[in-house]
Protein backbone atom coordinates (compact mmCIF):
# COMPACT_ATOMS: atom_id res chain seq x y z
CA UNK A 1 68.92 -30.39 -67.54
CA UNK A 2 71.07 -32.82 -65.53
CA UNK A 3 69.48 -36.13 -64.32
CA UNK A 4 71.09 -37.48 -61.34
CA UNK A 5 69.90 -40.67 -58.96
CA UNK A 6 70.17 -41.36 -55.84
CA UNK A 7 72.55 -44.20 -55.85
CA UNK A 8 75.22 -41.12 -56.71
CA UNK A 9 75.18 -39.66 -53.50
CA UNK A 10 76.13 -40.53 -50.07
CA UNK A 11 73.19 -39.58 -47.81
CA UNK A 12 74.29 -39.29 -43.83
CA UNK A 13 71.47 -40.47 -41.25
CA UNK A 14 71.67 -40.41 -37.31
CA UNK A 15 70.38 -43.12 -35.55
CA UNK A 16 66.95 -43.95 -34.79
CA UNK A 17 67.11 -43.01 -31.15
CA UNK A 18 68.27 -40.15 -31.96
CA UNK A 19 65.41 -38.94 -34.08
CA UNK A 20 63.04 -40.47 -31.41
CA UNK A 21 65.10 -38.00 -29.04
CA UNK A 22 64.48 -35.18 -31.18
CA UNK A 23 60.63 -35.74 -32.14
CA UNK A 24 59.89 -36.17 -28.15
CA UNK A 25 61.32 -32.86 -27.62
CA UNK A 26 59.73 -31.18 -30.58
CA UNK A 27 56.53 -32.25 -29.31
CA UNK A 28 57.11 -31.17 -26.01
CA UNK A 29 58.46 -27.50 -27.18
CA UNK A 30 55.30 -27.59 -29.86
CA UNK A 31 52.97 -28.42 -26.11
CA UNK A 32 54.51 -25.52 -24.69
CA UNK A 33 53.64 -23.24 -27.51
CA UNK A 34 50.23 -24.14 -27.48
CA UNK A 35 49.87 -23.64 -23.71
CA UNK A 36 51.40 -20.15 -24.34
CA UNK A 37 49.38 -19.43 -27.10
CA UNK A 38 46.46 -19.99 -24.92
CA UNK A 39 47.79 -17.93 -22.36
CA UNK A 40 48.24 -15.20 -24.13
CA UNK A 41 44.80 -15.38 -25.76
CA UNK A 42 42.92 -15.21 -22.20
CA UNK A 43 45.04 -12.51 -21.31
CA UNK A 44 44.10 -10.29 -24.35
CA UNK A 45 40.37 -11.41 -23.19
CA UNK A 46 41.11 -10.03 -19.74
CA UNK A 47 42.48 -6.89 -20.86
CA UNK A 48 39.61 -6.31 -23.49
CA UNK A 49 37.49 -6.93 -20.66
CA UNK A 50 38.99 -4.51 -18.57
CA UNK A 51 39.50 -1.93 -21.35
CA UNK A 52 35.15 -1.91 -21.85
CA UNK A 53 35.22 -1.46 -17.72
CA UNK A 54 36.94 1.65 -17.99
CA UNK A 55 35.30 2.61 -20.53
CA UNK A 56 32.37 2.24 -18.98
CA UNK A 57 33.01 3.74 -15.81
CA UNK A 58 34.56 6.92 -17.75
CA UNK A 59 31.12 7.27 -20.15
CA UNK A 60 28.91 6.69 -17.31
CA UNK A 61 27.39 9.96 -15.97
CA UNK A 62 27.94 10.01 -12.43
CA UNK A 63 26.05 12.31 -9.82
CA UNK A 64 29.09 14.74 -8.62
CA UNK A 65 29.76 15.40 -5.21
CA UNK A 66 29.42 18.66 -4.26
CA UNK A 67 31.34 20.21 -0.93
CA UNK A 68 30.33 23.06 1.33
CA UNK A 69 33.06 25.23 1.53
């Protein structure tokens, strides 16, 4: 196994500002997520919701209407 340091290679950094750039924009992309992630969690509540309604309303023995002909 080779050992190499550090000191042997040349290590390219942006600037500071520019990493401050790209956090703020990480965090607001990673807020975004999260307010998607919600979304999409209280629609799959809605639609469960609505799922046991029809449910219900199909199961549910209703009194039948019956027409004079």
């Amino acid at each position: 196994m080779i050992e190499e340091t550090i000191e042997n290679h040349l290590i390219s950094l942006t600037p500071f500002n520019e990493h401050q750039i790209i956090v703020f924009k990480l965090d607001e992309l990673m807020q975004y997520c999260d307010e998607l992630e919600a979304s999409i969690k209280e629609s799959q509540q809605q639609n469960e919701m609505l799922l046991q309604q029809v449910l219900r309303e199909a199961l549910d023995p209703k009194e039948k209407e019956v027409y004079n002909v």
